[in-house]
N, C-alpha and C. Protein backbone atom coordinates (compact mmCIF):
# COMPACT_ATOMS: atom_id res chain seq x y z
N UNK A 1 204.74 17.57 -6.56
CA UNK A 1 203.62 17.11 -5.78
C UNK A 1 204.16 16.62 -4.44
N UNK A 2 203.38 16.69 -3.61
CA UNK A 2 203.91 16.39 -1.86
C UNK A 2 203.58 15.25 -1.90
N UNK A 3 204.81 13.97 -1.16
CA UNK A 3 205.10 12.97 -1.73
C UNK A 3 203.86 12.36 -0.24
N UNK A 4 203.43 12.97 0.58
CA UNK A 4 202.44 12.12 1.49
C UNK A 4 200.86 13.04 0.56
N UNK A 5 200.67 13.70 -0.28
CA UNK A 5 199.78 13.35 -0.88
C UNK A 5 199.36 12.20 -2.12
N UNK A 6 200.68 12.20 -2.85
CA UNK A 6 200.75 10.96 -3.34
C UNK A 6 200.72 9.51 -3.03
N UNK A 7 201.05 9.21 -1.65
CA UNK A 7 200.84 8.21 -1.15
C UNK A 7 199.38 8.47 -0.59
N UNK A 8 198.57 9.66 -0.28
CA UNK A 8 197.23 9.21 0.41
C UNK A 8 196.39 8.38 -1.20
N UNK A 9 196.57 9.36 -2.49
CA UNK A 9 196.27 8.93 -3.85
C UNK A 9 196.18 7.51 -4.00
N UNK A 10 197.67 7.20 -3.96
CA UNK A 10 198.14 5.36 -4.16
C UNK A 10 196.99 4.62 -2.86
N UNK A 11 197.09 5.73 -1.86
CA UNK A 11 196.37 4.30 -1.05
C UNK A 11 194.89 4.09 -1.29
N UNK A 12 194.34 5.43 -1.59
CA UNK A 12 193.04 5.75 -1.87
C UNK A 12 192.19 5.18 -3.06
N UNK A 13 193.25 5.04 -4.36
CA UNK A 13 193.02 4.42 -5.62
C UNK A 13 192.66 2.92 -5.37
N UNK A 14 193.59 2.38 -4.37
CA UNK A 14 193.39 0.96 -4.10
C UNK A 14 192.39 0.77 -3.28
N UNK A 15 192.34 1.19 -2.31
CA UNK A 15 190.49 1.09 -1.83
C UNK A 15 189.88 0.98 -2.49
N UNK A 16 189.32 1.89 -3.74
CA UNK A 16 188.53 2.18 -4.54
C UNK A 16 188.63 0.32 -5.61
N UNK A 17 189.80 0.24 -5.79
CA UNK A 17 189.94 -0.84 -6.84
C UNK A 17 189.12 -2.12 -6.46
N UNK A 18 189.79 -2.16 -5.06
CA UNK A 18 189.32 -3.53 -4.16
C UNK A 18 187.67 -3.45 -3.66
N UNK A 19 186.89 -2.46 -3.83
CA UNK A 19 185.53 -2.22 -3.37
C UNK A 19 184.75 -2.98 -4.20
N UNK A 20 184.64 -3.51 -3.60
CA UNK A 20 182.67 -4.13 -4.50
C UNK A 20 181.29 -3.85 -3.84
N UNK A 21 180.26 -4.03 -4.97
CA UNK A 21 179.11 -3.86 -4.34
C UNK A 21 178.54 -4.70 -5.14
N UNK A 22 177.48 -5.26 -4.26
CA UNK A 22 176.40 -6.76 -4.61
C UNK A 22 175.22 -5.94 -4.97
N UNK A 23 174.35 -6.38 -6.02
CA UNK A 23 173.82 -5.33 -6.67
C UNK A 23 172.56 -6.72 -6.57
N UNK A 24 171.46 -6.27 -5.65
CA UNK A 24 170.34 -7.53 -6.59
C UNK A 24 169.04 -6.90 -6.87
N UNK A 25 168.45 -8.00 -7.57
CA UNK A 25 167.22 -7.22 -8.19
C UNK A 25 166.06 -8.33 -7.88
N UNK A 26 165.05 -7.61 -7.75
CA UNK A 26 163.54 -8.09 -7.08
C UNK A 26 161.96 -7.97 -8.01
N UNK A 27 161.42 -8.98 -7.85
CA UNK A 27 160.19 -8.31 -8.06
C UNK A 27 158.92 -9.01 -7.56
N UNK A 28 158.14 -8.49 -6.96
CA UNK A 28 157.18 -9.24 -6.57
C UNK A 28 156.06 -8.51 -6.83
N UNK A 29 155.21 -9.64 -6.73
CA UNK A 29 153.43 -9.86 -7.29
C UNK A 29 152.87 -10.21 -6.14
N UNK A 30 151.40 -9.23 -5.54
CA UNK A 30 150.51 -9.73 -4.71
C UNK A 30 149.37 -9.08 -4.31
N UNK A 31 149.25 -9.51 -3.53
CA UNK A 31 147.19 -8.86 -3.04
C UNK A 31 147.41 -8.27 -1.27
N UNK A 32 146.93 -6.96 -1.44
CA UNK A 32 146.73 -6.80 -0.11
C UNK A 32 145.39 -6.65 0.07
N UNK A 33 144.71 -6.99 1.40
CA UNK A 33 143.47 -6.85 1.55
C UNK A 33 143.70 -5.94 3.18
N UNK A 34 142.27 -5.70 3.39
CA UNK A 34 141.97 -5.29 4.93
C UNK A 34 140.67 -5.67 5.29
N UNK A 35 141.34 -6.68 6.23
CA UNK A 35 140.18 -7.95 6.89
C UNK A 35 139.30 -8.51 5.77
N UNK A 36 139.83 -8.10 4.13
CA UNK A 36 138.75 -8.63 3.34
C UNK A 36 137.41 -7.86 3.17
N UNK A 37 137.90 -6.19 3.07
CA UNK A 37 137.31 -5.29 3.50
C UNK A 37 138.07 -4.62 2.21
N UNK A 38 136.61 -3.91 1.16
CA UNK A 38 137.03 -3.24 -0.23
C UNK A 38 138.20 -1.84 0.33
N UNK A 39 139.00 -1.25 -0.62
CA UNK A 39 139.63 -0.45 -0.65
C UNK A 39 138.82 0.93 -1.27
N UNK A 40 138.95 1.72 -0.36
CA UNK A 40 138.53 2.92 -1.20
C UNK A 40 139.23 4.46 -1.00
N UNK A 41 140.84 4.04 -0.49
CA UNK A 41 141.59 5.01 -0.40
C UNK A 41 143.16 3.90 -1.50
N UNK A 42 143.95 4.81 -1.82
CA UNK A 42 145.08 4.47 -2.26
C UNK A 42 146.19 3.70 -1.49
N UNK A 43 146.52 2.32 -2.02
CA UNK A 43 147.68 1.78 -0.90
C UNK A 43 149.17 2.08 -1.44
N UNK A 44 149.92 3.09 -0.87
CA UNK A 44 151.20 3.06 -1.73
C UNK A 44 151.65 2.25 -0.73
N UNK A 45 153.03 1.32 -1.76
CA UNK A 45 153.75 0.48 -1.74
C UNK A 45 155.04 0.85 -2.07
N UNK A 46 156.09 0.52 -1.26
CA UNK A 46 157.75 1.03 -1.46
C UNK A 46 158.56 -0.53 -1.22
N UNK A 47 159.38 -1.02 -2.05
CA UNK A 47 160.04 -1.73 -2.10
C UNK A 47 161.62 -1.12 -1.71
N UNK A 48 162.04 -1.01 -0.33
CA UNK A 48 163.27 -0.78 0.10
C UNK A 48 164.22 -1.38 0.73
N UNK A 49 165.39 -1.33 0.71
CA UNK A 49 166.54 -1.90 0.98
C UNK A 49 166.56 -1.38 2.32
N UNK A 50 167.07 -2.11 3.08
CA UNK A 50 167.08 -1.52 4.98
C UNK A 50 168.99 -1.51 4.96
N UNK A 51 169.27 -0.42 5.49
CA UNK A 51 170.56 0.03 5.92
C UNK A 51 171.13 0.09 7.23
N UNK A 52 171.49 -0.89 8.01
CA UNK A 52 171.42 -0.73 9.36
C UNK A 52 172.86 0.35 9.80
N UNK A 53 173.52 0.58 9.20
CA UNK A 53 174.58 0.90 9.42
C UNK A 53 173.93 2.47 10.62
N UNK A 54 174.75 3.42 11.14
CA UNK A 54 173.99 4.57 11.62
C UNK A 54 174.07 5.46 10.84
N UNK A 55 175.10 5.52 9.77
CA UNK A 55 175.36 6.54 8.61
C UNK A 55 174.66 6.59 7.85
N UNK A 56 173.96 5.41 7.66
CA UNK A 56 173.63 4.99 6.41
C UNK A 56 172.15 5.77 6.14
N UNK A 57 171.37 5.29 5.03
CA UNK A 57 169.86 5.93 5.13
C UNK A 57 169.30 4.50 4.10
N UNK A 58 167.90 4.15 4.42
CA UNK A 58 167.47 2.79 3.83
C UNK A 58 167.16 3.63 2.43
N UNK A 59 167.54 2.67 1.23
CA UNK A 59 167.55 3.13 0.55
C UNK A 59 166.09 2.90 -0.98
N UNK A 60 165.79 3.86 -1.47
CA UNK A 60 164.19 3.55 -1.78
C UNK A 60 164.70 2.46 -3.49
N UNK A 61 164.18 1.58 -3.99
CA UNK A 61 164.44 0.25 -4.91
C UNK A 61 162.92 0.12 -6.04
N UNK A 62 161.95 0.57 -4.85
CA UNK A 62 160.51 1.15 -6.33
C UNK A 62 159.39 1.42 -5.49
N UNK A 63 158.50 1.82 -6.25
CA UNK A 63 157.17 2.38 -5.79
C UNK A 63 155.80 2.43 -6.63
N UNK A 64 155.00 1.60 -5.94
CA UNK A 64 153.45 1.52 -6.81
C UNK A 64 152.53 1.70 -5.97
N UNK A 65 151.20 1.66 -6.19
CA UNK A 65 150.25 1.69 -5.62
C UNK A 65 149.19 0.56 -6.10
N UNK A 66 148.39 0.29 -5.32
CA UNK A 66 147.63 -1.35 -5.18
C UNK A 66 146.63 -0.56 -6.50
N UNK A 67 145.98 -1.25 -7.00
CA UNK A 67 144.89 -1.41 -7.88
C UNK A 67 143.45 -1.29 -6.70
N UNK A 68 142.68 -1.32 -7.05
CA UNK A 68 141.31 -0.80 -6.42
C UNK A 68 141.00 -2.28 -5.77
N UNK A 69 141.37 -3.71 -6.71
CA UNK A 69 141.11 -5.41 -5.78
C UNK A 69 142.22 -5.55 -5.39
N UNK A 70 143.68 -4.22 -4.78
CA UNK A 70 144.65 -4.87 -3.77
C UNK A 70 145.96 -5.63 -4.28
N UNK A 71 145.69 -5.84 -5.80
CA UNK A 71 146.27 -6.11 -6.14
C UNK A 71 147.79 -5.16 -6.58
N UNK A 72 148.74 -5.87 -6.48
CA UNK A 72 150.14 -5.23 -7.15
C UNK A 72 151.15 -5.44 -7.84
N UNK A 73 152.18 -5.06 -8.18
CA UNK A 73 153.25 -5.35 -8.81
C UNK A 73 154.30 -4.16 -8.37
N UNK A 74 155.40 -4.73 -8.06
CA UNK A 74 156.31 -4.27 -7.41
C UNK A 74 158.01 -4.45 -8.00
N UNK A 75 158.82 -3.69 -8.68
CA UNK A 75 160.67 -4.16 -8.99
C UNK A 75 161.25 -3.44 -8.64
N UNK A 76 162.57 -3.58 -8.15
CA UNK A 76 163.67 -2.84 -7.90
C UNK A 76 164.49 -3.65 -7.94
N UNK A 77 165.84 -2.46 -7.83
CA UNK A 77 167.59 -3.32 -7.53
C UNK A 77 167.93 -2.33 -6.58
N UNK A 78 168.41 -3.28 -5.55
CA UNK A 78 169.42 -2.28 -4.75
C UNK A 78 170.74 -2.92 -4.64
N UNK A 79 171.76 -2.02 -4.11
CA UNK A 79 173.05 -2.57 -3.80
C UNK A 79 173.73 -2.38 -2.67
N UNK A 80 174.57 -3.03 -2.05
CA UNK A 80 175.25 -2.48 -1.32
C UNK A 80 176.35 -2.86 -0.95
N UNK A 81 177.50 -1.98 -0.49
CA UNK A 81 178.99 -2.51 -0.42
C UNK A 81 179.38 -3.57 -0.08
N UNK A 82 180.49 -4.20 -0.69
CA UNK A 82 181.18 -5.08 -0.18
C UNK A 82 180.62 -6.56 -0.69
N UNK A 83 181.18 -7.90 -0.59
CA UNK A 83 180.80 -9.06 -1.79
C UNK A 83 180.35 -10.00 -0.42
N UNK A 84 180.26 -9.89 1.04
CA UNK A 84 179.54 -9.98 1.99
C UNK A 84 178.29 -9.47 2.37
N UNK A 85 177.81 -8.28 1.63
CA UNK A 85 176.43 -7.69 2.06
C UNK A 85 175.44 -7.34 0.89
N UNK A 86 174.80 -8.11 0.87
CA UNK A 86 173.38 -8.23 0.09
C UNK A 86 172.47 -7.06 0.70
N UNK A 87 171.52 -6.83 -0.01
CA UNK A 87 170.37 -5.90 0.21
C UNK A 87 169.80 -6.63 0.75
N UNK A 88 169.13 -5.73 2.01
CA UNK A 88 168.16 -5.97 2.50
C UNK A 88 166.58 -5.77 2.67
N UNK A 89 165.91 -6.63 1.45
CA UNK A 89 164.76 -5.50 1.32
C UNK A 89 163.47 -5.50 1.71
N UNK A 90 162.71 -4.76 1.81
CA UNK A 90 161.58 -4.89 2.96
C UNK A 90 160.27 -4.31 2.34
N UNK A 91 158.82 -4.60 2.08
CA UNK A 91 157.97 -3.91 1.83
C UNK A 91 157.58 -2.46 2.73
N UNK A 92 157.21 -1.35 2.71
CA UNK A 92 156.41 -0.56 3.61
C UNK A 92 155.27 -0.61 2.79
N UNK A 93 154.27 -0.48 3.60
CA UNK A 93 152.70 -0.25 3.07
C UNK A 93 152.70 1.02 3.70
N UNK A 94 151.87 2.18 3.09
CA UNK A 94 151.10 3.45 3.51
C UNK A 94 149.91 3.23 3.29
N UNK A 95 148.89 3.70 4.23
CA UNK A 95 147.14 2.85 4.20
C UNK A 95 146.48 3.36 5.80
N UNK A 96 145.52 3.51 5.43
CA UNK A 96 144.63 3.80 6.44
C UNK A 96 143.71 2.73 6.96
N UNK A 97 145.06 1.56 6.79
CA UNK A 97 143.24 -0.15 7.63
C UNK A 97 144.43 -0.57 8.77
N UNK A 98 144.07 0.32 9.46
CA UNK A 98 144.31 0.21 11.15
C UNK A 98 143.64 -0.35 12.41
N UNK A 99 143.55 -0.53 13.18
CA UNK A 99 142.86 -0.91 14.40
C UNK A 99 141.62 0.75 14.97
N UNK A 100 142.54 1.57 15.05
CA UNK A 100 142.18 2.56 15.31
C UNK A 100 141.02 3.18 14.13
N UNK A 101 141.21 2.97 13.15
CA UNK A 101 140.14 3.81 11.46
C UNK A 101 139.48 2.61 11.34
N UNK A 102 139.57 1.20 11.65
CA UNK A 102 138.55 0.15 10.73
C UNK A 102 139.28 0.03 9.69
N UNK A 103 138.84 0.35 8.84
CA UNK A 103 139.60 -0.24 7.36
C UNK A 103 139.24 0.88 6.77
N UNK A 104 140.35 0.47 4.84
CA UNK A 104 140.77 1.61 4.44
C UNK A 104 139.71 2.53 4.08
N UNK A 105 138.00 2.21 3.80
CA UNK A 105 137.26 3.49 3.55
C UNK A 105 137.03 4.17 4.18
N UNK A 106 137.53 4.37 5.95
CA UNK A 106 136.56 5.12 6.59
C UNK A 106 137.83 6.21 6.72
N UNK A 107 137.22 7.70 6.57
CA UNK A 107 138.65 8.83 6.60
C UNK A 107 139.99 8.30 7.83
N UNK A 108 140.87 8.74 7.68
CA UNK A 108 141.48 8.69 9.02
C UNK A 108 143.17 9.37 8.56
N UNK A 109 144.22 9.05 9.36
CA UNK A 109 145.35 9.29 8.60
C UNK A 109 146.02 8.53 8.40
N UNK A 110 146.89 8.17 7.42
CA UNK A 110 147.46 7.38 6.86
C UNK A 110 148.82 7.06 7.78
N UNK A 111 149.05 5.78 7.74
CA UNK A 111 150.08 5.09 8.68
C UNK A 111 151.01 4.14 7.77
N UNK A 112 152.13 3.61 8.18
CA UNK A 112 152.97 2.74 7.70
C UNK A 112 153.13 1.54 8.36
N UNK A 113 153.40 0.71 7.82
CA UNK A 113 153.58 -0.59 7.78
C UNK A 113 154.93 -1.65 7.30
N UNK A 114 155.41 -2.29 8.03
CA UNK A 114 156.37 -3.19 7.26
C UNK A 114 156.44 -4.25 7.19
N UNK A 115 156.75 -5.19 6.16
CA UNK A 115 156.78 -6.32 6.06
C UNK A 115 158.65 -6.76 5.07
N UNK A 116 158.77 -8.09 6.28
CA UNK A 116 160.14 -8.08 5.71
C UNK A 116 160.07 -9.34 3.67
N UNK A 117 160.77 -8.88 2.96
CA UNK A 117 160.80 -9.55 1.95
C UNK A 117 161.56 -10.57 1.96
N UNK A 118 161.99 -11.87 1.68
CA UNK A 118 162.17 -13.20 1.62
C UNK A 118 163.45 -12.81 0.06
N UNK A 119 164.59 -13.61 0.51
CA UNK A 119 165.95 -13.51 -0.18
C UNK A 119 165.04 -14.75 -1.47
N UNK A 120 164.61 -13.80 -2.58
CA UNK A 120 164.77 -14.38 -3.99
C UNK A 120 164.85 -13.15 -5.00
N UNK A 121 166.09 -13.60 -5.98
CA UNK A 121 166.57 -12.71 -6.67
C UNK A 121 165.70 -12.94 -7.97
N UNK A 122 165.59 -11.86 -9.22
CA UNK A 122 165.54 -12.27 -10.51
C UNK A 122 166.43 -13.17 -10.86
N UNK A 123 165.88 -14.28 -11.82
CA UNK A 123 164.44 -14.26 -12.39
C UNK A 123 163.25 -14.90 -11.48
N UNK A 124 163.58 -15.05 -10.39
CA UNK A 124 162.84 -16.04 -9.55
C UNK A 124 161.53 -14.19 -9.41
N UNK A 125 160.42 -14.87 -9.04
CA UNK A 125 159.34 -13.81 -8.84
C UNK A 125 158.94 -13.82 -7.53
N UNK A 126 158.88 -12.89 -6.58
CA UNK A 126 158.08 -13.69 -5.11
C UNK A 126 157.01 -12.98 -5.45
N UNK A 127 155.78 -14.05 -4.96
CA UNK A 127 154.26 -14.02 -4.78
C UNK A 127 154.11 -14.08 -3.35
N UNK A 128 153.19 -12.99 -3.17
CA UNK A 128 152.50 -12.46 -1.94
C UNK A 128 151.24 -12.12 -1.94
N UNK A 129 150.62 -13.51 -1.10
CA UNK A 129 148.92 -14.00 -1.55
C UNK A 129 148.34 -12.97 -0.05
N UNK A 130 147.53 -12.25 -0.60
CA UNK A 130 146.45 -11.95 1.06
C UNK A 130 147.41 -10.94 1.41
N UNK A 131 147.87 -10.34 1.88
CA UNK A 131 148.85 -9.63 2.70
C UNK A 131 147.91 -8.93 3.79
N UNK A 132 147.32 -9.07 4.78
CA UNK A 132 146.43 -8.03 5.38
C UNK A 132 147.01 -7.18 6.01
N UNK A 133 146.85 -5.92 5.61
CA UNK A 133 147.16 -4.78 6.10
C UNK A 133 146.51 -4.58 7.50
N UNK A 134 145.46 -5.05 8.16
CA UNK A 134 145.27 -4.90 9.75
C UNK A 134 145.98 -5.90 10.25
N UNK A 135 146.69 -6.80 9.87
CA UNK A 135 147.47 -7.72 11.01
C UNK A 135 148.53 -7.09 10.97
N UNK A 136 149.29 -6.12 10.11
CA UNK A 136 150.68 -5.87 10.33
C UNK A 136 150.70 -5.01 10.99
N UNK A 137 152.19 -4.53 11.90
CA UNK A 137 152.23 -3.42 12.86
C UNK A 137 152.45 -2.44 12.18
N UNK A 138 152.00 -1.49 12.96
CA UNK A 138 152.03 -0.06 12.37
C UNK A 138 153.69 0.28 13.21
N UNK A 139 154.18 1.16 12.23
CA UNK A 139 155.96 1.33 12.41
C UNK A 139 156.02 3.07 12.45
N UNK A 140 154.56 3.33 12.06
CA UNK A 140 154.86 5.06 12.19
C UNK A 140 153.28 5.68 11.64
């Protein structure tokens, strides 16, 4: 064996040894409304980890959709390298209660939304009362 591939091995193994990744897990409970205005299209909901790195890609942690009173339930785990970097995780809403459509019954196309999530791990639960989907910015 070529003794500078064996040393890339030895050095490569030890990277690998010394790597960690912080692994946490989430779950939250809550109500979205629009202006307090019934739902009569579907709200999907994505619980994701944000990746700022430029390589990187945010990574998806779970996915539901609101109940018909807005209501939800939401878990995931994400992880990410190193015993310095926690997940970063963030709601997106998909929903049509915009400025532009009125709220979610009237047709229109569906837009995104983000809201950042608050550092509590399992078993702790975060509750998210009201969430209105017309006050948040639209991100796309």
């Amino acid at each position: 064996m070529n003794h500078r591939f064996a040393l890339f091995l030895v050095v490569a193994a030890s990277a690998l040894i010394g790597t960690s990744a912080n692994t946490r897990c989430y779950k939250i409970v809550g109500n979205v409304t629009c202006s307090l205005k019934p739902f009569n299209r579907p709200v999907e909901i994505q619980l994701i980890d944000e990746d700022g790195l430029p390589w990187e890609t945010d990574d998806l942690m779970g996915r539901t959709w609101a109940t018909r009173d807005g209501s939800f339930k939401i878990e995931g785990c994400g992880n990410d390298f190193g015993q310095w970097n926690d997940p970063d995780p963030y709601l997106k809403f998909i929903h049509t209660c915009t400025k532009n459509h009125g709220y979610a019954g009237e047709k229109g196309p569906f837009v995104q939304s983000k809201m950042l999530v608050s550092e509590s791990y399992l078993p702790h639960v975060i509750t998210l009362e009201n969430v209105d989907l017309h006050s948040l910015e639209v991100i796309e």
